[in-house]
N, C-alpha and C. Protein backbone atom coordinates (compact mmCIF):
# COMPACT_ATOMS: atom_id res chain seq x y z
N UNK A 1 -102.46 31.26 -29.28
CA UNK A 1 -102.78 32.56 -28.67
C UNK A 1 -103.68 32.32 -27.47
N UNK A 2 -103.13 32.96 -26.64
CA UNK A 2 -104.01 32.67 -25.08
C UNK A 2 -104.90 33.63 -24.79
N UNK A 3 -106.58 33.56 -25.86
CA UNK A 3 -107.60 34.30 -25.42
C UNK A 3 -107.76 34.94 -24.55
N UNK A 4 -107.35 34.48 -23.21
CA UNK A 4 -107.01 36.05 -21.55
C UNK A 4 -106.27 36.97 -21.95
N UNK A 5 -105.20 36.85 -22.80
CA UNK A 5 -104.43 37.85 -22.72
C UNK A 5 -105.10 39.46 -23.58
N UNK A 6 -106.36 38.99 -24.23
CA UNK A 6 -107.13 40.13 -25.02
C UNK A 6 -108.09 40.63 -24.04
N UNK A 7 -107.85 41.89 -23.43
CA UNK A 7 -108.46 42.23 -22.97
C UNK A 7 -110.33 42.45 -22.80
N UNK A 8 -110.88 41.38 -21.98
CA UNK A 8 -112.31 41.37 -21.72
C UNK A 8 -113.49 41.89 -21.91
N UNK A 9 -113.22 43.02 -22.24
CA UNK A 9 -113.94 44.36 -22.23
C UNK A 9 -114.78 44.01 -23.58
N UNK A 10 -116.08 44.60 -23.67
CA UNK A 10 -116.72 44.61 -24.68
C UNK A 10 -115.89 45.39 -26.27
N UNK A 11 -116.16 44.87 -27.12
CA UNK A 11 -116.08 45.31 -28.19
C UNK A 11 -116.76 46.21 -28.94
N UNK A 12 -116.85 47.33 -29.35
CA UNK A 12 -117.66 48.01 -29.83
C UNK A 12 -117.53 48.08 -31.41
N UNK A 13 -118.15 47.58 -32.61
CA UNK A 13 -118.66 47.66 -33.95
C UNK A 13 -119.18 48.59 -34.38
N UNK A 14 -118.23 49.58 -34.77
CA UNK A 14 -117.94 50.68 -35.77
C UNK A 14 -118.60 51.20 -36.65
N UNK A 15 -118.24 50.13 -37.83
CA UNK A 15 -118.52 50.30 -39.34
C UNK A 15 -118.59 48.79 -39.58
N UNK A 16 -119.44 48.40 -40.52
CA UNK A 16 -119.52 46.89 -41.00
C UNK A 16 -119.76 46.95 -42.27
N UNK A 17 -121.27 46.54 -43.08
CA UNK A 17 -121.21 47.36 -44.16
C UNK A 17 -121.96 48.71 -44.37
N UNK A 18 -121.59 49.11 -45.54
CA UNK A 18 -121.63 50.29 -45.87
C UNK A 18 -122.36 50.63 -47.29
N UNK A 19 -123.07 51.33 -47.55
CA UNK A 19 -123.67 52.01 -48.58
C UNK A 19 -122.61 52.85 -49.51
N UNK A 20 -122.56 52.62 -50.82
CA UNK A 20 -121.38 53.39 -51.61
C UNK A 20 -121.80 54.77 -51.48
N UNK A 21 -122.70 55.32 -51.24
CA UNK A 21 -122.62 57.09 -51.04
C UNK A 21 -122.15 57.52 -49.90
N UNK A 22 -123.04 56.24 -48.36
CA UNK A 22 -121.83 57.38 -47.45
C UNK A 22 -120.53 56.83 -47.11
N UNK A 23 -120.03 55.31 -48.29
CA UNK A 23 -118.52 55.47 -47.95
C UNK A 23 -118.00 56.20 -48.83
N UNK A 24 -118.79 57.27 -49.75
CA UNK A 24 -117.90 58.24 -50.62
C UNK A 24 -117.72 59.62 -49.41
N UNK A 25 -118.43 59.81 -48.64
CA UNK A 25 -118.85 60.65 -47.60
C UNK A 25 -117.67 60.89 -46.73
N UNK A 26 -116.87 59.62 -46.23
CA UNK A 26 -115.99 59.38 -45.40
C UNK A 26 -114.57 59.71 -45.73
N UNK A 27 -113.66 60.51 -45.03
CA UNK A 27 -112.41 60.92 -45.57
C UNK A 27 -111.74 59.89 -45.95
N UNK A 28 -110.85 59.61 -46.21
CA UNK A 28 -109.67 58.28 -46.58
C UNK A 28 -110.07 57.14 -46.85
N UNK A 29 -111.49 57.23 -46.82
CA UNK A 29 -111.98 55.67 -47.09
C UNK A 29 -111.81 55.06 -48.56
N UNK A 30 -111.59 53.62 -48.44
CA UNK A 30 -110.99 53.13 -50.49
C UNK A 30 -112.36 53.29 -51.11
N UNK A 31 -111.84 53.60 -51.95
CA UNK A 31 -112.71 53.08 -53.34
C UNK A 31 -113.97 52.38 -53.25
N UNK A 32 -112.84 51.08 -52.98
CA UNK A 32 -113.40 49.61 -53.41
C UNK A 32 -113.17 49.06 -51.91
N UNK A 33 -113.53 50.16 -51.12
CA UNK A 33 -113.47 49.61 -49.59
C UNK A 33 -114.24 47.60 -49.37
N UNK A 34 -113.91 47.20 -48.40
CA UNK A 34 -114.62 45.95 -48.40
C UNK A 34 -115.32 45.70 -47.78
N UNK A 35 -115.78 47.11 -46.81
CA UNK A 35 -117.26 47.37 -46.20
C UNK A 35 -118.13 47.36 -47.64
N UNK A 36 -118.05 47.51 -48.58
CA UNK A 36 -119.11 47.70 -49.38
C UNK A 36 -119.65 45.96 -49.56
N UNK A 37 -118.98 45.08 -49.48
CA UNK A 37 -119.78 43.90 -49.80
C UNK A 37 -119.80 43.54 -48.11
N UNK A 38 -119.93 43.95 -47.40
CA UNK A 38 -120.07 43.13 -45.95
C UNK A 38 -118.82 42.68 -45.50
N UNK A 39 -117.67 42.48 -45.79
CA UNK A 39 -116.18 41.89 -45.89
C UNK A 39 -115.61 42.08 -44.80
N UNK A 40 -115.84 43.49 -43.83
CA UNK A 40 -114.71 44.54 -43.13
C UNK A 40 -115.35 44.91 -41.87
N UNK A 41 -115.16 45.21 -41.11
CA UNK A 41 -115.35 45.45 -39.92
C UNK A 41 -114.11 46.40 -39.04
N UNK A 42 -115.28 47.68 -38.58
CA UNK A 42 -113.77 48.23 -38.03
C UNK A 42 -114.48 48.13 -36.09
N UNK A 43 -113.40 48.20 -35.36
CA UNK A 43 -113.80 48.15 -33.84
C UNK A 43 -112.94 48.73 -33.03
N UNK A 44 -113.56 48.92 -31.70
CA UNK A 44 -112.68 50.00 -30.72
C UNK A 44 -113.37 49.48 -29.34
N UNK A 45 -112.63 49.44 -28.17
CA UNK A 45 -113.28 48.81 -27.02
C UNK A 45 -112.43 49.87 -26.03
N UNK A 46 -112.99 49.90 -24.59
CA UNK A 46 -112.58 50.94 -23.86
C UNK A 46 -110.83 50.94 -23.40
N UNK A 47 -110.61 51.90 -23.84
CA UNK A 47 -109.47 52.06 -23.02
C UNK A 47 -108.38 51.88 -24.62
N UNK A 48 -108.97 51.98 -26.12
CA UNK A 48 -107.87 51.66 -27.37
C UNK A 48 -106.90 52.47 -27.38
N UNK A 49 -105.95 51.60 -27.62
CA UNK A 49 -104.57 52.25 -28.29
C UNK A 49 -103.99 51.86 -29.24
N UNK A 50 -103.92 52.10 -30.46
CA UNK A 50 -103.33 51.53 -31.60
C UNK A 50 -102.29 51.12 -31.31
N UNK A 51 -101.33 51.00 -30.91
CA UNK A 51 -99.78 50.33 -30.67
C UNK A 51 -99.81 49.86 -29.73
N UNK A 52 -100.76 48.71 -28.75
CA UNK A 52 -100.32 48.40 -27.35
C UNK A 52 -100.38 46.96 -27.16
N UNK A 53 -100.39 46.62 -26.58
CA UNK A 53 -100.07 44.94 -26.31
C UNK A 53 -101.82 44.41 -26.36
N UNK A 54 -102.49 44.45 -25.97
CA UNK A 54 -103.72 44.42 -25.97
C UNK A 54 -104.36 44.76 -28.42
N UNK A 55 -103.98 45.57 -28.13
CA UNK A 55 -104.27 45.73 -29.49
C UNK A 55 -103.18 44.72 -30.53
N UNK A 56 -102.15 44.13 -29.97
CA UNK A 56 -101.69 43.11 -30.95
C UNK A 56 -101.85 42.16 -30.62
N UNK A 57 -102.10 41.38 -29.43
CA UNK A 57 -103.16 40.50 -29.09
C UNK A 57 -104.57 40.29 -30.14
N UNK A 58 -105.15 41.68 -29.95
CA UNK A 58 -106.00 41.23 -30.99
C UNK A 58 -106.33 41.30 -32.19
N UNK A 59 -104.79 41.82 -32.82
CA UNK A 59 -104.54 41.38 -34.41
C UNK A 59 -104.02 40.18 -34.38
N UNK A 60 -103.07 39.14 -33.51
CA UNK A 60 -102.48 37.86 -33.81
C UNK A 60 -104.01 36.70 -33.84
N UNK A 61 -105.05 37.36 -32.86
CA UNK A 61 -106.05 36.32 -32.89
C UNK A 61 -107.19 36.94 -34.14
N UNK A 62 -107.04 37.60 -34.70
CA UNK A 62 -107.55 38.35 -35.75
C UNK A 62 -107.08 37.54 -36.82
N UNK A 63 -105.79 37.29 -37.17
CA UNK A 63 -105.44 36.21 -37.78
C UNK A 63 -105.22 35.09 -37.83
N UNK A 64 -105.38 34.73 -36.71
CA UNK A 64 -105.55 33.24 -36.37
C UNK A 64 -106.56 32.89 -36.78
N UNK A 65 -107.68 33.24 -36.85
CA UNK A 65 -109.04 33.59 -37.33
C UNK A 65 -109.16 33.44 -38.69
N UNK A 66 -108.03 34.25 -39.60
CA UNK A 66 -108.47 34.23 -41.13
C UNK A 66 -108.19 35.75 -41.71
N UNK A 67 -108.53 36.71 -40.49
CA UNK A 67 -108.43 38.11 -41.19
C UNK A 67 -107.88 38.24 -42.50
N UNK A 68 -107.37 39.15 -42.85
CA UNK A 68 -106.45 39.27 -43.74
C UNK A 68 -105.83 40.62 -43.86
N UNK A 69 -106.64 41.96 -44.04
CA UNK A 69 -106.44 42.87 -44.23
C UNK A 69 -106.81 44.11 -42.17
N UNK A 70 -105.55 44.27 -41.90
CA UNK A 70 -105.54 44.77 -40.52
C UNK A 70 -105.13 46.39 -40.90
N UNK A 71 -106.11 46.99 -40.68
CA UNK A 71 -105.66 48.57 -40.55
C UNK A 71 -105.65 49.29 -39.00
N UNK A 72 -104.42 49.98 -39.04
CA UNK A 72 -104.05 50.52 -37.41
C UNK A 72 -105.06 51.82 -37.43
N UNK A 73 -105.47 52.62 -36.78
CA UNK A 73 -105.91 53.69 -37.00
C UNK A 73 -106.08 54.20 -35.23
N UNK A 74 -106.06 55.43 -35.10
CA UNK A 74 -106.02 56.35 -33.81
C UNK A 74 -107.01 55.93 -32.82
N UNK A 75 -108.42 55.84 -33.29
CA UNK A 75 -109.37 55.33 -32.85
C UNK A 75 -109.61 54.27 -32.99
N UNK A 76 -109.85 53.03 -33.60
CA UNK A 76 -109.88 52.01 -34.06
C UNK A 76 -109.31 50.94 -34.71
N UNK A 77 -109.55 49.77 -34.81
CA UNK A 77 -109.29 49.16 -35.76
C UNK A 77 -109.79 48.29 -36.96
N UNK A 78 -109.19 48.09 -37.77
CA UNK A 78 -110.17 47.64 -38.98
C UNK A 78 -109.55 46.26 -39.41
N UNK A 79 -110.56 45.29 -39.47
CA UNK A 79 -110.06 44.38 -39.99
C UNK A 79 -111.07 43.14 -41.61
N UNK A 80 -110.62 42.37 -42.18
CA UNK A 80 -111.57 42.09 -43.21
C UNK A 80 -110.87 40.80 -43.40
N UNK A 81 -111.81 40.48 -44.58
CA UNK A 81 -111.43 38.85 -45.01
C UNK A 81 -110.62 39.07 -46.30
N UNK A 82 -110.00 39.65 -46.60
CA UNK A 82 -109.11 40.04 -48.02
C UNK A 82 -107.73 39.40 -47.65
N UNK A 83 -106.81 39.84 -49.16
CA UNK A 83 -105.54 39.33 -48.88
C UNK A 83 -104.78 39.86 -47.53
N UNK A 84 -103.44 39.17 -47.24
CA UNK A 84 -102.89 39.50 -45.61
C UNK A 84 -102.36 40.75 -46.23
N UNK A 85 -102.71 42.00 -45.24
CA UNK A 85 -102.03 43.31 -45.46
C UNK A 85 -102.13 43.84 -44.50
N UNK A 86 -101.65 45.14 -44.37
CA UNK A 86 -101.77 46.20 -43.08
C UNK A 86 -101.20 47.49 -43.34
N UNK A 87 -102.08 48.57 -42.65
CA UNK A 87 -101.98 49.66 -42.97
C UNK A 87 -101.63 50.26 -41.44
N UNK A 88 -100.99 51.99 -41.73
CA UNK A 88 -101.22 52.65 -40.41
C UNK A 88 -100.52 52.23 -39.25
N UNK A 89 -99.36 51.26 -39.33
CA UNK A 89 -98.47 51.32 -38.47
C UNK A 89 -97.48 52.50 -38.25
């Protein structure tokens, strides 16, 4: 994966971990989310689009990495160290 091709722009960090009351707080959020042990990380940088070349850029180096668990979402994206999965396509 050719690191230029992910767009430069700062990254902005979301959610990381989380306290079990206000991830009960949060609409759609799991259960047994994996913000609760530190695991997950969700992010958004200027200009996101869930479906764009830039944003699968930085799910292929997301897994190149180790990720495991990639959720698409409108605003953001979420990614963690769990089994390989994906949501929200």
């Amino acid at each position: 994966m050719d690191k230029k091709k992910i767009n430069n722009r700062p990254k902005t960090l979301k959610s990381r971990w989380r306290r079990q009351q206000y991830n009960g707080w949060l609409n759609g959020s799991a259960k047994e989310s994996m913000h609760l042990e530190g695991k997950a990380a969700d992010l958004k940088w200027p200009g996101f689009v869930k479906l764009s070349d830039n944003t699968n850029n930085f799910v292929k180096l997301a897994r190149e990495m180790g990720f495991g668990g990639i959720g698409y979402y409108n605003r953001f994206i979420h990614v963690d160290i769990g089994r390989p999965r994906s949501w929200g396509l």
